[in-house]
N, C-alpha and C. Protein backbone atom coordinates (compact mmCIF):
# COMPACT_ATOMS: atom_id res chain seq x y z
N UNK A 1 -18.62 25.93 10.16
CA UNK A 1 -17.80 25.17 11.08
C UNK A 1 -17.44 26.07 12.26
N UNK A 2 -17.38 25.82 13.51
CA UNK A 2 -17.20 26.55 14.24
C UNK A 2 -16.02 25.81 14.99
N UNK A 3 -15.23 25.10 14.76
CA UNK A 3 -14.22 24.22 15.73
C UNK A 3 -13.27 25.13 15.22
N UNK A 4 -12.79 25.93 15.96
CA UNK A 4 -11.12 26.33 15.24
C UNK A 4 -10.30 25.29 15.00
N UNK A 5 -9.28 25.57 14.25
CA UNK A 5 -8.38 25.15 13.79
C UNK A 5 -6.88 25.47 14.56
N UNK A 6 -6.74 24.48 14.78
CA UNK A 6 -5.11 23.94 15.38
C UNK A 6 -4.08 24.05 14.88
N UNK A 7 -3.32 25.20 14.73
CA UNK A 7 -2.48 25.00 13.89
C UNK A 7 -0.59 25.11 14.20
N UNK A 8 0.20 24.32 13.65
CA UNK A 8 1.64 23.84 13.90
C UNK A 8 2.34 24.54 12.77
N UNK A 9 3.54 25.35 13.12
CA UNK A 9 4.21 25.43 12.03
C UNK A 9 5.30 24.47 12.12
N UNK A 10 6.09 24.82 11.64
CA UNK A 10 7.43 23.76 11.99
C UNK A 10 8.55 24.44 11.07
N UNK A 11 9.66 25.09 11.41
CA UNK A 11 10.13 25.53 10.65
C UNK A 11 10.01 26.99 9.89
N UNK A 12 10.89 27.16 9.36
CA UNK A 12 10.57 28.88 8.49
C UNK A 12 9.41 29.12 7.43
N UNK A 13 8.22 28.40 7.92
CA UNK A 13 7.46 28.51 7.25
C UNK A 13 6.63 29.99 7.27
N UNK A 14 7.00 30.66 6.53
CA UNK A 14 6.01 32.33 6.36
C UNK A 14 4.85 32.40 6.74
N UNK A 15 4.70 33.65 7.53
CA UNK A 15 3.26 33.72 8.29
C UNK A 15 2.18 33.75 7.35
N UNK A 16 2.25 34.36 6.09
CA UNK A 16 1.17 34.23 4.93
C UNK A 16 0.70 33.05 4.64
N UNK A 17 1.55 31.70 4.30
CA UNK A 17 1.17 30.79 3.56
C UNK A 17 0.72 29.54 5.52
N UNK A 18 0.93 30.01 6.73
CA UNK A 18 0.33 29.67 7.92
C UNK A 18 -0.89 29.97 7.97
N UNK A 19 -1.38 31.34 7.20
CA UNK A 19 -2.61 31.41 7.38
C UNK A 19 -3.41 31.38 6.49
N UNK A 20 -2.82 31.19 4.98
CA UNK A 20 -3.49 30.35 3.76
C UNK A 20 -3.48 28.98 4.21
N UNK A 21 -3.20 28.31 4.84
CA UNK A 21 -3.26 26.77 5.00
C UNK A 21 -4.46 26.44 6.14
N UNK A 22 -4.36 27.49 7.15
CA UNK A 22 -5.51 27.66 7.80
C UNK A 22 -6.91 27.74 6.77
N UNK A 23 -6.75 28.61 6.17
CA UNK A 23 -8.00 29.33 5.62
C UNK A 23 -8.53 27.88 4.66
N UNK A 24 -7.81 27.65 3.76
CA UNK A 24 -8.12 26.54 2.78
C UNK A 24 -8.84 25.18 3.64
N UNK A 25 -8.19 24.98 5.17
CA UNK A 25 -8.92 24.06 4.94
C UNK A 25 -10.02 24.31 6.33
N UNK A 26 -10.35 25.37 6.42
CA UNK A 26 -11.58 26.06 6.92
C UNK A 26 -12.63 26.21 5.81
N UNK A 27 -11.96 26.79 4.73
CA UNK A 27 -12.58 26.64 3.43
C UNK A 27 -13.51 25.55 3.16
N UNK A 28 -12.81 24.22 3.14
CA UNK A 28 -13.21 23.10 2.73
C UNK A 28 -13.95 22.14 3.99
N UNK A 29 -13.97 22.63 4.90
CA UNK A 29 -14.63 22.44 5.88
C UNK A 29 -15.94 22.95 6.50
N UNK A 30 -16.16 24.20 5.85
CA UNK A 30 -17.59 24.88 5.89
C UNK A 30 -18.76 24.12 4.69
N UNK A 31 -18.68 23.13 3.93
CA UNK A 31 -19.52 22.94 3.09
C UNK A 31 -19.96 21.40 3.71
N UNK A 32 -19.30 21.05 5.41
CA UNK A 32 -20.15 20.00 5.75
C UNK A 32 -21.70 19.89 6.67
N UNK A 33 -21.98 19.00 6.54
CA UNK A 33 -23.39 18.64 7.39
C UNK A 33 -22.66 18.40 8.67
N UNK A 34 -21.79 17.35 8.20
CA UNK A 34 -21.24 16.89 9.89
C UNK A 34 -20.86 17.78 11.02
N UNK A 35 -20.65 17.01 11.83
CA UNK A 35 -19.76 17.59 13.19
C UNK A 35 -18.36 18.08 13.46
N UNK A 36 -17.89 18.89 12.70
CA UNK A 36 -16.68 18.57 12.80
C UNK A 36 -16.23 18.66 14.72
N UNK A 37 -15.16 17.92 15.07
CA UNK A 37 -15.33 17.88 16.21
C UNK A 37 -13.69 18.35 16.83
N UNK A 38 -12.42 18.20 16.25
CA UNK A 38 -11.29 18.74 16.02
C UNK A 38 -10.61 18.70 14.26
N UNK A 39 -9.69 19.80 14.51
CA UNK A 39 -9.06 20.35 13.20
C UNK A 39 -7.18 20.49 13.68
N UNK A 40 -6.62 19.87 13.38
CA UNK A 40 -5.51 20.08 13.49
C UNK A 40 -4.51 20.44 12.35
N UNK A 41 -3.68 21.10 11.57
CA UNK A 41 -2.91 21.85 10.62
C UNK A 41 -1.64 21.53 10.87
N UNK A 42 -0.54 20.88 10.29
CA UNK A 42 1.03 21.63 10.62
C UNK A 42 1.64 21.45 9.07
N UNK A 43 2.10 22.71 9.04
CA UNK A 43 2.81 23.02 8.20
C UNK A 43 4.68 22.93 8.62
N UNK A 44 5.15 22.67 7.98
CA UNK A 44 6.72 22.55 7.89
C UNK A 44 7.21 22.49 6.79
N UNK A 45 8.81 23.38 6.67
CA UNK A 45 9.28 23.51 5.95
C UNK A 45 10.85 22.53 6.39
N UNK A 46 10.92 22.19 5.27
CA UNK A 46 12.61 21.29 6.18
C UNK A 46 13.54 22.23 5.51
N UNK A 47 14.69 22.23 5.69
CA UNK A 47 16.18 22.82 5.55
C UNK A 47 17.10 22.17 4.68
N UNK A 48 16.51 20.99 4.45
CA UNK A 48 17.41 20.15 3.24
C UNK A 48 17.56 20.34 2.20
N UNK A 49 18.70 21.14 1.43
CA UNK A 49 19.28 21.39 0.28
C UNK A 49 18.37 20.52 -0.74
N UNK A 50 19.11 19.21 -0.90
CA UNK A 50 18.91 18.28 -1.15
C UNK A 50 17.58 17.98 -1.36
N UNK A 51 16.44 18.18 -0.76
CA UNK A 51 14.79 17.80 -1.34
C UNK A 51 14.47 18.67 -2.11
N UNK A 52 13.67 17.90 -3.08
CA UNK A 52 13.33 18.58 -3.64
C UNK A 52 11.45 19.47 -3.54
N UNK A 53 11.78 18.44 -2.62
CA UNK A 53 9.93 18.92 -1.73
C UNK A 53 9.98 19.08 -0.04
N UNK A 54 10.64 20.03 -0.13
CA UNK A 54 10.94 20.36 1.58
C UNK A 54 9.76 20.81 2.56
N UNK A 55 8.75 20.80 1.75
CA UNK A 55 7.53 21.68 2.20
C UNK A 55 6.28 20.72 2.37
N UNK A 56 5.80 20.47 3.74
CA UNK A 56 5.18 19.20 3.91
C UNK A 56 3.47 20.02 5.08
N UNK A 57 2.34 19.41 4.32
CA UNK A 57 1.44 19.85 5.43
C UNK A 57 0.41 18.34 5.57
N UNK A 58 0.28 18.42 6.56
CA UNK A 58 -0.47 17.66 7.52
C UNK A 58 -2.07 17.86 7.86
N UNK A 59 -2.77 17.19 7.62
CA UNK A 59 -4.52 17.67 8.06
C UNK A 59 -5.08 16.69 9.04
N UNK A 60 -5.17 16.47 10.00
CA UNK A 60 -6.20 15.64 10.92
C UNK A 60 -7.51 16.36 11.06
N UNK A 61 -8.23 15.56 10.82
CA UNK A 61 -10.04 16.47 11.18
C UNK A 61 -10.86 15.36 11.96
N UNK A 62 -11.86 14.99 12.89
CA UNK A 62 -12.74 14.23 13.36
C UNK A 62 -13.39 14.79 13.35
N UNK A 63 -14.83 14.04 12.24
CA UNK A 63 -15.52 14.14 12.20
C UNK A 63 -16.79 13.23 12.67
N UNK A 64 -17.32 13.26 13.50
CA UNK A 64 -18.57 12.67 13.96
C UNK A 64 -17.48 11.33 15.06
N UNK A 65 -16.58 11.64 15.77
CA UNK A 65 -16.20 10.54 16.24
C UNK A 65 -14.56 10.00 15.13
N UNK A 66 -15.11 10.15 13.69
CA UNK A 66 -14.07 9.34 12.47
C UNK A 66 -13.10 10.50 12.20
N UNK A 67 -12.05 10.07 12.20
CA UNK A 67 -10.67 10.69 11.75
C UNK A 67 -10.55 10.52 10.51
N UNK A 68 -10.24 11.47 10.00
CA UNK A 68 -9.32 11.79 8.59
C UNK A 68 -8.17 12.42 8.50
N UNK A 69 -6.98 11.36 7.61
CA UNK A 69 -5.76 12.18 7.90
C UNK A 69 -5.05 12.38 6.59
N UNK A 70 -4.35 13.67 5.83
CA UNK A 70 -4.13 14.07 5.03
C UNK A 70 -2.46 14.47 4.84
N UNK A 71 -2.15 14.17 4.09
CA UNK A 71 -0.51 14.71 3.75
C UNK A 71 -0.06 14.67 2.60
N UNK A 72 1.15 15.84 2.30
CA UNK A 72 1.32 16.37 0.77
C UNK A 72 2.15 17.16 1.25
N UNK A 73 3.22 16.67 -0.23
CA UNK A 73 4.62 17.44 0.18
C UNK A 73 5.09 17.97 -1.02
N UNK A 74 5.39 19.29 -1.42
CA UNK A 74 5.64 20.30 -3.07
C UNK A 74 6.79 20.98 -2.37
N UNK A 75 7.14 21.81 -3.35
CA UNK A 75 8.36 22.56 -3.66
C UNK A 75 8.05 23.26 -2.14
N UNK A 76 6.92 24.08 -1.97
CA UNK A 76 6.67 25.75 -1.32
C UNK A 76 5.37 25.20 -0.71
N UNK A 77 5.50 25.91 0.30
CA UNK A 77 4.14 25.81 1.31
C UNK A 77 2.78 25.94 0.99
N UNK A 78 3.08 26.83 -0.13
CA UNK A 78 1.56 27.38 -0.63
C UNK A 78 1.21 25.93 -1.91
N UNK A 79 2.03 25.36 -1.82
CA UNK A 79 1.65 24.00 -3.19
C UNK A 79 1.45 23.14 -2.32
N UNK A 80 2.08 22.94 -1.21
CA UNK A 80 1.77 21.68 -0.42
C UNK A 80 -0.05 22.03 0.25
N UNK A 81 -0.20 23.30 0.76
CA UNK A 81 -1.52 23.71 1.08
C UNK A 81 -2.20 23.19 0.22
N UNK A 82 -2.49 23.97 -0.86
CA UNK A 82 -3.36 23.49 -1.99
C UNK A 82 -3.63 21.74 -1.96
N UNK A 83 -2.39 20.97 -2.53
CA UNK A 83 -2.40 20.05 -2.66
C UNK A 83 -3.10 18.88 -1.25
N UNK A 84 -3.15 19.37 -0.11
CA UNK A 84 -3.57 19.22 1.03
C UNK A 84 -5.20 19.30 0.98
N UNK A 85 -5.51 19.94 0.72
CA UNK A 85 -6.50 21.15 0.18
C UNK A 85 -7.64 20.10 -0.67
N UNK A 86 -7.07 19.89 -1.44
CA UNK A 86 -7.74 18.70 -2.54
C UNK A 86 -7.65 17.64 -2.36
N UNK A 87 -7.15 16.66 -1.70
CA UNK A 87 -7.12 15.28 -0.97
C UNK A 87 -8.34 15.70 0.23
N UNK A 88 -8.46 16.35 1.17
CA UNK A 88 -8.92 16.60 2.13
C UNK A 88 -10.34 16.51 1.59
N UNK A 89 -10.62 17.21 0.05
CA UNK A 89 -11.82 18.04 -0.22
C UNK A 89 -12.47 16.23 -0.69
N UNK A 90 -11.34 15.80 -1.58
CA UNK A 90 -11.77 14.16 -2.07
C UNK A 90 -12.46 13.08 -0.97
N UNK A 91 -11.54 13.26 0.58
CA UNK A 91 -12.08 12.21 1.39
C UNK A 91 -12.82 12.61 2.07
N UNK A 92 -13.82 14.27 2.09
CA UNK A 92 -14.89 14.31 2.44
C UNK A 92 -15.68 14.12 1.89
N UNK A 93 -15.33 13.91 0.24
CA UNK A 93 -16.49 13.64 -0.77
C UNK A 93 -16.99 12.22 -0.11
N UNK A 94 -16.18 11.19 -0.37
CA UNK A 94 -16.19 10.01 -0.32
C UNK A 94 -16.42 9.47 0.96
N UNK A 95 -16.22 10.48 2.12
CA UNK A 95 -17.13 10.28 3.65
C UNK A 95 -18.42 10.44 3.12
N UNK A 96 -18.94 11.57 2.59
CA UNK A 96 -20.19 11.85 2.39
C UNK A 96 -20.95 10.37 1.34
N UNK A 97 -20.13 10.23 0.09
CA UNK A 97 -21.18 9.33 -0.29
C UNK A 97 -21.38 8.21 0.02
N UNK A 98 -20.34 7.87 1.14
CA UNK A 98 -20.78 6.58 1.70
C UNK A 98 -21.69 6.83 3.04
N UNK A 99 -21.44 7.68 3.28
CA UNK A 99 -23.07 7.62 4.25
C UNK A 99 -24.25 7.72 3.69
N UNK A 100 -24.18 8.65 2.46
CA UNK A 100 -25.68 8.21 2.11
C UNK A 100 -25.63 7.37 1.34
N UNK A 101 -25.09 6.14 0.80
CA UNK A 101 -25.51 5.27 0.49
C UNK A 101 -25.61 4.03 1.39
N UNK A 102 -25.00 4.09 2.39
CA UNK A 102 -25.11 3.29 3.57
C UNK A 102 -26.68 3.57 4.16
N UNK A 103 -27.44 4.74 4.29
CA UNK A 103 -28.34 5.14 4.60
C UNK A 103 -29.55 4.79 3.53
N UNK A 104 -29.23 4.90 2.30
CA UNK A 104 -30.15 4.27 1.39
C UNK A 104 -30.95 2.79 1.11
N UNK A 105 -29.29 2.05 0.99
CA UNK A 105 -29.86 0.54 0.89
C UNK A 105 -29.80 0.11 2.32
N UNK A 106 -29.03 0.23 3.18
CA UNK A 106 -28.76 -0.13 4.80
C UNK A 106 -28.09 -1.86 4.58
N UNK A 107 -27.87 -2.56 5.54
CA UNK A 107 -27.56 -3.72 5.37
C UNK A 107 -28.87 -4.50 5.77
N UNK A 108 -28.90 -5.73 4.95
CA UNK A 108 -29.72 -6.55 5.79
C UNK A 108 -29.83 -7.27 6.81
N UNK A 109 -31.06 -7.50 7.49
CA UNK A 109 -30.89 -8.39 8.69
C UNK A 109 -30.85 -9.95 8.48
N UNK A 110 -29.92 -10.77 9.05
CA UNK A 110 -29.55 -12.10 8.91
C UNK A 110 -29.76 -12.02 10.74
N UNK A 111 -30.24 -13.40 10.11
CA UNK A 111 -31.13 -14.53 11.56
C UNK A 111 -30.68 -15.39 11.38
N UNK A 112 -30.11 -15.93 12.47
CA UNK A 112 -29.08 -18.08 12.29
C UNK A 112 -29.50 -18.50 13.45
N UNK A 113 -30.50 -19.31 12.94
CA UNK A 113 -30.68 -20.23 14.62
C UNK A 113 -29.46 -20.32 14.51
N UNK A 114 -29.90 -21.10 16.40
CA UNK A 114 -28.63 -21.38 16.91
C UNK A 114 -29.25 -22.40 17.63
N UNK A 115 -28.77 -23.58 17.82
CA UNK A 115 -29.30 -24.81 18.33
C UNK A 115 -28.36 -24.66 19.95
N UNK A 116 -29.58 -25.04 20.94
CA UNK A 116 -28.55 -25.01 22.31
C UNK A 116 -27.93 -26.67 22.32
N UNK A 117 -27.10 -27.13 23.34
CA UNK A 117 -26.72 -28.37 23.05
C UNK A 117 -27.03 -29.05 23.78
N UNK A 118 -28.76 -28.75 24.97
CA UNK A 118 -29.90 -29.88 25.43
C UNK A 118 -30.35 -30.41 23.76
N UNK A 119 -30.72 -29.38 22.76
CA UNK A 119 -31.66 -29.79 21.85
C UNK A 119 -30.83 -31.41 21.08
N UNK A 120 -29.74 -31.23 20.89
CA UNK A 120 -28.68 -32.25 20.09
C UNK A 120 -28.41 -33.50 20.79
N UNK A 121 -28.62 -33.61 22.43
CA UNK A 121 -28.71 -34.68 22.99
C UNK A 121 -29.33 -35.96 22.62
N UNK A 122 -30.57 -35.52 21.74
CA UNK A 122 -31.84 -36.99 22.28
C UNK A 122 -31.62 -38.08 21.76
């Protein structure tokens, strides 16, 4: 993949787990055929006592033109990565096997006359 990656923190999110979140989904992005064409990342951490999953990351990727968008929210940055990580890795699976099976059987061609409305006159 050669598109860098875009990346957002948001919050006190630690420079380590900014650039594990990078890496993972550079990671999972080097095993395509496609184009990737942008990569966008944000990581955030919220401040709320109260959640119990304050730690939220974000994935946008276009690929070939098609967007994919990813989100997952855990205790700690480095769980929300991961978890990011593996959704991301699932809906490139499932980009991939629907192109080649779209490419396999293809759709068929349907033909409908169409009557002009001299012919319906006589």
């Amino acid at each position: 993949m050669n598109t860098p990656v875009q990346l957002t923190v948001r919050g006190q999110v630690p420079e380590p787990d900014a650039k594990y979140a990078a890496g993972k989904v550079t990671q999972a992005l080097n095993r395509l055929s496609t184009r990737v064409q942008h990569v966008h990342v944000v990581v955030s951490l919220g401040t709320n006592p109260a959640n119990e999953r304050p730690a939220a990351v974000e994935v946008e990727v276009v690929l070939d033109g098609s967007p994919l968008h990813v989100h997952a929210t855990a205790a700690t940055p480095a769980e929300a990565v991961d978890e990011a990580a593996d959704r991301l890795r699932r809906q490139l699976s499932d980009v991939h096997d629907r192109s080649r099976s779209q490419r396999r059987i293809g759709a068929p061609r349907i033909t409908v006359p169409v009557e002009s409305e001299e012919d319906g006159d006589d």
